[in-house]
Protein backbone atom coordinates (compact mmCIF):
# COMPACT_ATOMS: atom_id res chain seq x y z
CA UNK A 1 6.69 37.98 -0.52
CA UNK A 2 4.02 35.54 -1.94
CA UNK A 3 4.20 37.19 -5.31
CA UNK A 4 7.77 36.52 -4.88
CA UNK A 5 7.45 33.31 -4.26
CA UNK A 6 5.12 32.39 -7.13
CA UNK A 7 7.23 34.30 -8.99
CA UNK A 8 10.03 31.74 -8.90
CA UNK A 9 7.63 28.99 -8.88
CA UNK A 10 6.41 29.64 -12.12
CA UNK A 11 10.29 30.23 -13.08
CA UNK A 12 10.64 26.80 -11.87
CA UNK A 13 7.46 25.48 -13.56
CA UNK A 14 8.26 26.30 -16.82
CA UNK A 15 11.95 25.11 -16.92
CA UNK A 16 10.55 22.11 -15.51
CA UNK A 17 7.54 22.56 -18.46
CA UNK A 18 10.89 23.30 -21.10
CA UNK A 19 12.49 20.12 -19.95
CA UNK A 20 9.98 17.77 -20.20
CA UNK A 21 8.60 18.96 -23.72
CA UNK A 22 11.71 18.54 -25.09
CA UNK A 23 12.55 14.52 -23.81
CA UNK A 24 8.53 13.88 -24.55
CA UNK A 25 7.50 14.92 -28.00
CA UNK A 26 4.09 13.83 -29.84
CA UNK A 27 5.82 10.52 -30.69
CA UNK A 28 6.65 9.69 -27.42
CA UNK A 29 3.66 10.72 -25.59
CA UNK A 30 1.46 8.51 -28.58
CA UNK A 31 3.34 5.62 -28.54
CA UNK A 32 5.09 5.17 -24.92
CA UNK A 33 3.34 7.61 -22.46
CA UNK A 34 -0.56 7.32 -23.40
CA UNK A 35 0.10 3.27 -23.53
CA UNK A 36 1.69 3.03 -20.28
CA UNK A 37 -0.82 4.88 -18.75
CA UNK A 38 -3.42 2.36 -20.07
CA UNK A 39 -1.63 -0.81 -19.60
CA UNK A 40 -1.12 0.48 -15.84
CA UNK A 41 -4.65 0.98 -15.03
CA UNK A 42 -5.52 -2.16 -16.10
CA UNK A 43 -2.78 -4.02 -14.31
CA UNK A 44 -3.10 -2.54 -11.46
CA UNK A 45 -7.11 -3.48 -11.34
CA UNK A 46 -6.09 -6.73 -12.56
CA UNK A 47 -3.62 -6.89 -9.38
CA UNK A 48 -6.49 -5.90 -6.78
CA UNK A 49 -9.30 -7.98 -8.17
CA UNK A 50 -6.32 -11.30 -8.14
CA UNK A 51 -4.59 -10.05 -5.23
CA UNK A 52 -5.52 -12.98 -2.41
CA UNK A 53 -3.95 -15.42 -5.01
CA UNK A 54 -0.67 -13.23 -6.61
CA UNK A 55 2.85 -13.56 -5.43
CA UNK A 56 2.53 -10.00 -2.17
CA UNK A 57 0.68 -12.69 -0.14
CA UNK A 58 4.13 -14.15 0.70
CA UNK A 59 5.88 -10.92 1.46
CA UNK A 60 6.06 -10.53 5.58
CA UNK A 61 4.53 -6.86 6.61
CA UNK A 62 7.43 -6.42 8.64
CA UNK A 63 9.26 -6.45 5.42
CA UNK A 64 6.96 -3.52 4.12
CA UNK A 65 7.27 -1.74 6.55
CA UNK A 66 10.51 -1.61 6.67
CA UNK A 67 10.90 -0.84 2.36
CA UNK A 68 8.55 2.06 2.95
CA UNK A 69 11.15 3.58 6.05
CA UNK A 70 14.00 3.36 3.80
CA UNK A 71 12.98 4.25 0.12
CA UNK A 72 10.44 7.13 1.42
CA UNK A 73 12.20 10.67 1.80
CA UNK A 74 12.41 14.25 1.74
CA UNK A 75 14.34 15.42 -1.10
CA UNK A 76 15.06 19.08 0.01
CA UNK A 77 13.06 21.54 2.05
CA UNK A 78 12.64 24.52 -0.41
CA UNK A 79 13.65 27.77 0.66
CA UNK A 80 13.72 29.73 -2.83
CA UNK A 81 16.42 31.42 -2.05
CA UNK A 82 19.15 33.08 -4.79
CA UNK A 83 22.80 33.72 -3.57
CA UNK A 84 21.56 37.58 -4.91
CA UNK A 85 19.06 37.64 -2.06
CA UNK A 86 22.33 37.58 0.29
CA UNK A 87 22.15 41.15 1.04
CA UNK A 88 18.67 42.28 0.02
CA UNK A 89 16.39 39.31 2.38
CA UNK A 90 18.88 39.64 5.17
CA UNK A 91 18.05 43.13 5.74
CA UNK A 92 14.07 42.74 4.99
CA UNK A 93 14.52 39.87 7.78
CA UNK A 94 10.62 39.76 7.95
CA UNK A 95 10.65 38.56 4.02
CA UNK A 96 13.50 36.30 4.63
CA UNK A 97 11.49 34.70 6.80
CA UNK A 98 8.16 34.56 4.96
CA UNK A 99 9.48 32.99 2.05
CA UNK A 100 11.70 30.36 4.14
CA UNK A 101 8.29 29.27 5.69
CA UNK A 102 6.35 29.13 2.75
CA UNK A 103 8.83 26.86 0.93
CA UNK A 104 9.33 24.62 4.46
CA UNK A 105 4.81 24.38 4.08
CA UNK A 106 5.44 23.99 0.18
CA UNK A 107 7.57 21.05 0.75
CA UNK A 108 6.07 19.61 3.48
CA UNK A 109 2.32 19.67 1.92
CA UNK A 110 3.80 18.00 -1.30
CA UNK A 111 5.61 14.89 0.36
CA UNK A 112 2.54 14.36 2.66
CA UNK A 113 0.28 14.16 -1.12
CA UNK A 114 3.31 12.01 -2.01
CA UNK A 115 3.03 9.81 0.47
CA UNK A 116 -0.70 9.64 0.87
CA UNK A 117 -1.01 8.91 -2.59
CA UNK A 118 1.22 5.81 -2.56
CA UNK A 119 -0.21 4.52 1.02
CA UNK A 120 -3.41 5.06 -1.39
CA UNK A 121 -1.85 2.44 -3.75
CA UNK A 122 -0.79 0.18 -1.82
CA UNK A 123 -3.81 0.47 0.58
CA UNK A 124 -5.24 -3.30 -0.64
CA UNK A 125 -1.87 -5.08 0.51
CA UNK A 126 -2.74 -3.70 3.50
CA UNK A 127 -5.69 -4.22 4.24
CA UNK A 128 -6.74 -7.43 1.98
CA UNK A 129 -3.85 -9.47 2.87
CA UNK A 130 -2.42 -8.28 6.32
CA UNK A 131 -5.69 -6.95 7.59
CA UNK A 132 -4.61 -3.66 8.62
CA UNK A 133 -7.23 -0.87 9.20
CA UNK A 134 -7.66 2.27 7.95
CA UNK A 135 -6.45 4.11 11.17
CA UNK A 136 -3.55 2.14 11.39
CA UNK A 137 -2.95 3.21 7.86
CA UNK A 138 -3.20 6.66 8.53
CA UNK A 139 -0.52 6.50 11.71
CA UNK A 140 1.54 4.77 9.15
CA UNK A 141 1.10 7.98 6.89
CA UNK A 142 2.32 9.84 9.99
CA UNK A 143 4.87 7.57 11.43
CA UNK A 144 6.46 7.83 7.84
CA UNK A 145 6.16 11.42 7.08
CA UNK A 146 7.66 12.30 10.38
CA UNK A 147 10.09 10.03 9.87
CA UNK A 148 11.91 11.69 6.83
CA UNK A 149 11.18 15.35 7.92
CA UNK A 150 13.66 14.05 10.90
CA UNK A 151 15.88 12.52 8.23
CA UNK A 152 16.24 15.56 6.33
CA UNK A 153 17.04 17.86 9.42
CA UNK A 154 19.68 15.44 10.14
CA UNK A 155 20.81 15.65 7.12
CA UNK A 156 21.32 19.43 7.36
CA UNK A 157 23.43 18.68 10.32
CA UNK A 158 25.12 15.07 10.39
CA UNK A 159 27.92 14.00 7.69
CA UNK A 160 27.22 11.14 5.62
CA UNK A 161 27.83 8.21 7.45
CA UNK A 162 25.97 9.52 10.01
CA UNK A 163 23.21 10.50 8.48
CA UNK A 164 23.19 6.40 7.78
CA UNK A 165 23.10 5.76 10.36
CA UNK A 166 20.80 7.83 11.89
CA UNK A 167 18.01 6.59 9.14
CA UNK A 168 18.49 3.12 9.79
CA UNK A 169 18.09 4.03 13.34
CA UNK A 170 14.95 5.79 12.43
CA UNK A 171 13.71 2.91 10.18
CA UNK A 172 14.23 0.41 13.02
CA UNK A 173 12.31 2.74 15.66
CA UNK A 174 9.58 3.62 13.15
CA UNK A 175 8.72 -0.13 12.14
CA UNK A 176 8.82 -1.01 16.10
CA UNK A 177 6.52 1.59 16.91
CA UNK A 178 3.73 0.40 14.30
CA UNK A 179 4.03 -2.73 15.06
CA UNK A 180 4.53 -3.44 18.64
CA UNK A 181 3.32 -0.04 20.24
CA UNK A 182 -0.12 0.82 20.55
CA UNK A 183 -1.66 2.78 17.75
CA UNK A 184 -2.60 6.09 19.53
CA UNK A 185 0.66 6.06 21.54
CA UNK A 186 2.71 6.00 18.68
CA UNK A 187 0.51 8.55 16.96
CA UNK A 188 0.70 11.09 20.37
CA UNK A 189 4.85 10.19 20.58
CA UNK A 190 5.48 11.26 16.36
CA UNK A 191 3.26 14.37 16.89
CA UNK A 192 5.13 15.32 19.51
CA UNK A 193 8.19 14.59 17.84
CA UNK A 194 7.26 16.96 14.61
CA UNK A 195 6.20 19.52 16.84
CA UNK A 196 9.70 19.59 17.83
CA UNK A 197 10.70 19.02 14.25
CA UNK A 198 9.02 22.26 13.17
CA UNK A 199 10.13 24.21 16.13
CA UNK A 200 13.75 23.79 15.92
CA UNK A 201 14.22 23.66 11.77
CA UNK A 202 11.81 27.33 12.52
CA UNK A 203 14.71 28.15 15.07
CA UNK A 204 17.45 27.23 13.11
CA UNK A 205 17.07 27.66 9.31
CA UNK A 206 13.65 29.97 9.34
CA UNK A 207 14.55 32.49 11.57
CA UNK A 208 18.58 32.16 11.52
CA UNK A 209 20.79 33.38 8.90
CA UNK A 210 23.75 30.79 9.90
CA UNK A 211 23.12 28.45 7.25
CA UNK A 212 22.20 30.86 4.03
CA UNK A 213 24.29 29.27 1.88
CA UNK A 214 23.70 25.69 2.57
CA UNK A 215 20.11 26.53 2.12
CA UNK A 216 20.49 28.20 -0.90
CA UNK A 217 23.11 25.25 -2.23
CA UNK A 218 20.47 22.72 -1.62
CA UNK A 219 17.71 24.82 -3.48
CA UNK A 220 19.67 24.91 -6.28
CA UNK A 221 20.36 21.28 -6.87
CA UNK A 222 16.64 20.93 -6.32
CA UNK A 223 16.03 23.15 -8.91
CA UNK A 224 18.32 21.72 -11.60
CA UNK A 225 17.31 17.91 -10.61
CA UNK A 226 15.99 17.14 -13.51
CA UNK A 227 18.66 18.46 -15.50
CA UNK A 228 21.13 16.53 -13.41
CA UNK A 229 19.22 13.61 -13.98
CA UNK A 230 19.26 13.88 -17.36
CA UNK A 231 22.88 14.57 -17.55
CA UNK A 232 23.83 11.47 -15.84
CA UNK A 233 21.44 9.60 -17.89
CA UNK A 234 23.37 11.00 -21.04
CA UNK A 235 26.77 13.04 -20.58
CA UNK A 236 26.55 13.96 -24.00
CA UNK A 237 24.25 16.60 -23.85
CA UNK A 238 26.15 18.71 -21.60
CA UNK A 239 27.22 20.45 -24.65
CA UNK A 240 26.90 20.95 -28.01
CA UNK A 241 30.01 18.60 -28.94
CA UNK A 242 29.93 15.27 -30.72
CA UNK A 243 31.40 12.76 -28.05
CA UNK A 244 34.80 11.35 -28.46
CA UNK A 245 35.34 7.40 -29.61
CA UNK A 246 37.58 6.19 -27.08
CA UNK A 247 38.71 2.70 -27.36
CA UNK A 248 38.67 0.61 -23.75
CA UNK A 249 41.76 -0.11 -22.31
CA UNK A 250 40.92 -4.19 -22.11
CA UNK A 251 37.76 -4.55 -24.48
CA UNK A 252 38.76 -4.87 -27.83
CA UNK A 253 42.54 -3.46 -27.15
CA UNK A 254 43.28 -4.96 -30.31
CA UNK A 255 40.35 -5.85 -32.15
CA UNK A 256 40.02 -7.83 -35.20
CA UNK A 257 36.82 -8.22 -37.59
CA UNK A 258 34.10 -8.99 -36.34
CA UNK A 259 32.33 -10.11 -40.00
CA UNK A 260 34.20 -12.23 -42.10
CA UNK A 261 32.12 -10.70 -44.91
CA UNK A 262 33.77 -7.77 -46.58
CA UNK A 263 30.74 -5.80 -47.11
CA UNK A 264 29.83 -5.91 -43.46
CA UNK A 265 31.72 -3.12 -42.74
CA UNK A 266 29.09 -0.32 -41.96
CA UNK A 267 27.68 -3.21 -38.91
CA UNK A 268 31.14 -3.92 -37.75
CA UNK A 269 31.39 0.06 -37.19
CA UNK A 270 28.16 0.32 -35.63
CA UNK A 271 28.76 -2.73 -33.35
CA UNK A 272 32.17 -1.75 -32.38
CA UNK A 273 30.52 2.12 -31.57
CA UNK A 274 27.72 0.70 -29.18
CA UNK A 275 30.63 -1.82 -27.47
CA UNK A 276 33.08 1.21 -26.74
CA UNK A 277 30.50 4.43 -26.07
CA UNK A 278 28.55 3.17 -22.50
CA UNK A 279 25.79 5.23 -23.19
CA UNK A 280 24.39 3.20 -26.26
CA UNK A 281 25.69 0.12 -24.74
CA UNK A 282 23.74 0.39 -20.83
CA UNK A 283 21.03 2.35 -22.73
CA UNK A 284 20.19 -0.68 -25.14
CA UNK A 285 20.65 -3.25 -22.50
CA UNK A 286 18.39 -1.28 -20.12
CA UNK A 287 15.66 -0.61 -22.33
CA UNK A 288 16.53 -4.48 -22.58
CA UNK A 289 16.10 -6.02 -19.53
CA UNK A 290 13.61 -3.73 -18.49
CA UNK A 291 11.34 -4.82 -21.07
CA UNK A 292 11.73 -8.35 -20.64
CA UNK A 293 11.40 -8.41 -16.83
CA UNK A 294 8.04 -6.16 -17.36
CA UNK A 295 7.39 -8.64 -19.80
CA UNK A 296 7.56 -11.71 -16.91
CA UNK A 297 5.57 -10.29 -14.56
CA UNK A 298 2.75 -9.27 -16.34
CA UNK A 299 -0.30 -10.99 -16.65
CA UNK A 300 -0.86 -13.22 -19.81
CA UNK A 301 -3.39 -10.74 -21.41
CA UNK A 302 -0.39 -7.95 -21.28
CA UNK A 303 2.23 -9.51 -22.56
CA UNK A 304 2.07 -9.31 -26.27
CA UNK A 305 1.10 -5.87 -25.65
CA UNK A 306 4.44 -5.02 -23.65
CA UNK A 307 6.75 -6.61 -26.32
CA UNK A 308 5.11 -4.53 -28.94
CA UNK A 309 5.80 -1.56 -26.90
CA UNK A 310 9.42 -2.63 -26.31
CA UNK A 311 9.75 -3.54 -30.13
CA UNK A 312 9.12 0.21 -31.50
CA UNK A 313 11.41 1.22 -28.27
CA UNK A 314 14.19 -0.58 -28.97
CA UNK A 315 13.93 -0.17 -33.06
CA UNK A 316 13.60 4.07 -32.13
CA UNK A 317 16.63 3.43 -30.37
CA UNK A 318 18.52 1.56 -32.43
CA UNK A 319 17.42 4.19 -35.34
CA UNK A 320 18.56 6.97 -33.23
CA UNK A 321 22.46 5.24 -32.67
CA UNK A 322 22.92 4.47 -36.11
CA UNK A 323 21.73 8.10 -37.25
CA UNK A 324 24.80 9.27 -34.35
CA UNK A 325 27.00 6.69 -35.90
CA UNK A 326 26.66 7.98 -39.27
CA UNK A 327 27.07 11.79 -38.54
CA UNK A 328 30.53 10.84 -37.36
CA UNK A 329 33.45 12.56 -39.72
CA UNK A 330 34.95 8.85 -40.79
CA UNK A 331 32.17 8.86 -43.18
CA UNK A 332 33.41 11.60 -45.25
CA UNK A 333 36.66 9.54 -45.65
CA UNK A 334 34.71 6.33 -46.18
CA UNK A 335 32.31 6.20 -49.65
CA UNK A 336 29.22 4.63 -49.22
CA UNK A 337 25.93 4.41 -51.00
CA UNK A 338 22.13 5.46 -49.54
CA UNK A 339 21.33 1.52 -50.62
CA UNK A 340 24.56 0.06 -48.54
CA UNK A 341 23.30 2.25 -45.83
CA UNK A 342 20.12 1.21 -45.87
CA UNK A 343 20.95 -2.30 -46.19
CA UNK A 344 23.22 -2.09 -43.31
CA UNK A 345 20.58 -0.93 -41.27
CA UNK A 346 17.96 -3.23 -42.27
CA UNK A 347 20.85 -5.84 -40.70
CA UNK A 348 21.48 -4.11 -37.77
CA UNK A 349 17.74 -3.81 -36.49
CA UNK A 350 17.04 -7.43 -36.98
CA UNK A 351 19.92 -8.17 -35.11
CA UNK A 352 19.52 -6.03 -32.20
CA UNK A 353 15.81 -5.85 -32.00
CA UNK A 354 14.13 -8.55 -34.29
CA UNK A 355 16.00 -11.27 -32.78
CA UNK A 356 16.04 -11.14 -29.38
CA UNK A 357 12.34 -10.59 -29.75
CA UNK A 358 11.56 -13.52 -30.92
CA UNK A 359 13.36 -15.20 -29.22
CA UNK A 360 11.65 -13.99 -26.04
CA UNK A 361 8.55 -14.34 -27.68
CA UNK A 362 9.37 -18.04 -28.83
CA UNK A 363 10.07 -18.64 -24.85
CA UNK A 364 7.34 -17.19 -23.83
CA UNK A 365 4.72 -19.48 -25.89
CA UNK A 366 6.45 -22.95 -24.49
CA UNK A 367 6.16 -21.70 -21.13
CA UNK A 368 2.24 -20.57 -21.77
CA UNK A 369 1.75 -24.15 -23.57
CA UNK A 370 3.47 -26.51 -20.80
């Protein structure tokens, strides 16, 4: 059974590996991935060594608290189970079982890393400006972790609106008993309560065949959340097909130019393209506001290097909706020139990237002068 389980782990690691190589190439991981990682490590030690003075001092620890209850959760609890294994686990029950528990431990052991490592990270707001210890840090760690292993056994059993319930109820009862119960009483009442956790998810998914295919349901979609991700990030690459144009029904019903030049033509396609197809619009605006609001919070030292960043991100991604633009059929009806093209194109990134640039960089120099 544990060579069947690494089996599909590996399965899973390298369509996970296949993924991933394909969205980060040697460009990306150069010029985005390799930077980030540098610019974060020094921000972050810039935000410890500043951290009396910055802007967390005025954020209540109740508040905290109570962010960490509701954004912290257990995806799925693995089982690794196939809708083939229907007939062969259920009657090698002893397997079944096996590989259920190793995939409950799998998941477990990972969210507890999880969490530890971003209790790690936040450890200096913690201690520095609320003055919490270390072993009321680490009852946090447990108050949380049990916290969403309840969460997700509810979910296996609740509907939706109950299952809101039941985490806000959980996020109010968790931030009460860190702050207002004492430490090792809270601590003794949450082991307790995953001890009973463990014993009835063992009683009723490990060791019980009732809910096979819900299990294997939810494995699935944790398998393929990446791909989902990526999907709903861009529909287009479902399949194969070059997406359709579709005009709005109230943007631009009946547009007119948009360039009174004649020769603007190319930019009054490409500009028309990005305003009907969501994907280039959200994805330019994102990449967008993203930057700039990155750009704000930053210390001074950072901030020339962030708008360079989001300078060669927005101009690859302008590149890459003009190259889409142009591989449309119109242009087979329409006769242009490599030199119109380029020209056209030349426009189009000063206007989309140049410009709003500068003028972000133009804002941010009066605000560093006055």
């Amino acid at each position: 059974m544990t060579s069947l389980l690494q089996q599909r782990r590996k399965l899973e690691r390298s369509n996970n590996y296949k993924l991933l190589a394909s969205i980060i190439d040697w460009t990306v991981a150069l010029y985005v991935v390799v930077p980030a990682l540098v610019i974060g490590f020094f921000l972050y030690k810039d935000f410890i060594l500043n951290i009396s003075t910055s802007w967390v001092i005025h954020i209540p620890l109740v508040f905290l608290i109570v962010l960490l209850f509701l954004i912290t959760r257990i995806e799925t609890i693995r089982t690794y189970l196939q809708r083939a294994d229907r007939l062969f686990l259920i009657q090698n029950r002893k397997q079944m079982v096996r590989l259920k528990q190793a995939g409950l431990y799998w998941s477990l052991s990972k969210h507890l890393i999880l969490l530890g490592s971003a209790l790690a990270l936040l450890a200096p707001i913690f201690i520095i400006v609320h003055h919490v210890t270390i072993l009321e840090l680490l009852i946090l760690l447990l108050l949380l972790f049990t916290t969403n292993f309840t969460n997700i056994l509810l979910q296996l059993k609740l509907r939706k609106w109950q299952q809101l319930v039941s985490k806000i109820f959980m996020c109010i009862l968790g931030t009460v008993f860190f702050l207002y119960v004492p430490a090792l009483l809270s601590a003794l009442i949450y082991v307790i309560l995953l001890v009973c956790c463990t014993s009835y998810y063992n009683r009723h998914f490990v060791y019980s065949t009732k809910h096979f295919d819900q299990q294997v349901e939810f494995d699935q979609a944790a398998f393929y959340k990446w791909q989902s991700l990526l999907f709903q990030i861009a529909p287009e690459l479902r399949s194969q097909l070059v997406p359709k144009l579709k005009k709005p029904r109230l943007l631009w019903k009946n547009s007119k130019r948009m360039f009174r030049r004649s020769d603007y033509f190319i930019e009054e396609l490409v500009c028309k393209t990005m305003l009907r197809q969501k994907q280039y619009l959200f994805g330019y605006l994102r990449f967008l506001s993203m930057g700039i609001g990155l750009t704000i919070i930053v210390p001074s030292w950072a901030k020339i290097i962030v708008l360079g960043i989001l300078y060669f991100t927005l101009r690859s991604m302008m590149q890459s909706v003009i190259q889409q633009t142009f591989e449309h059929k119109i242009w087979s009806i329409f006769q242009v020139t490599n030199e119109q093209i380029q020209a056209a194109s030349n426009r189009l990134l000063k206007g989309f990237v140049d410009l709003p640039l500068l003028c972000v960089l133009i804002i941010l120099i009066i605000i560093l002068v006055l």
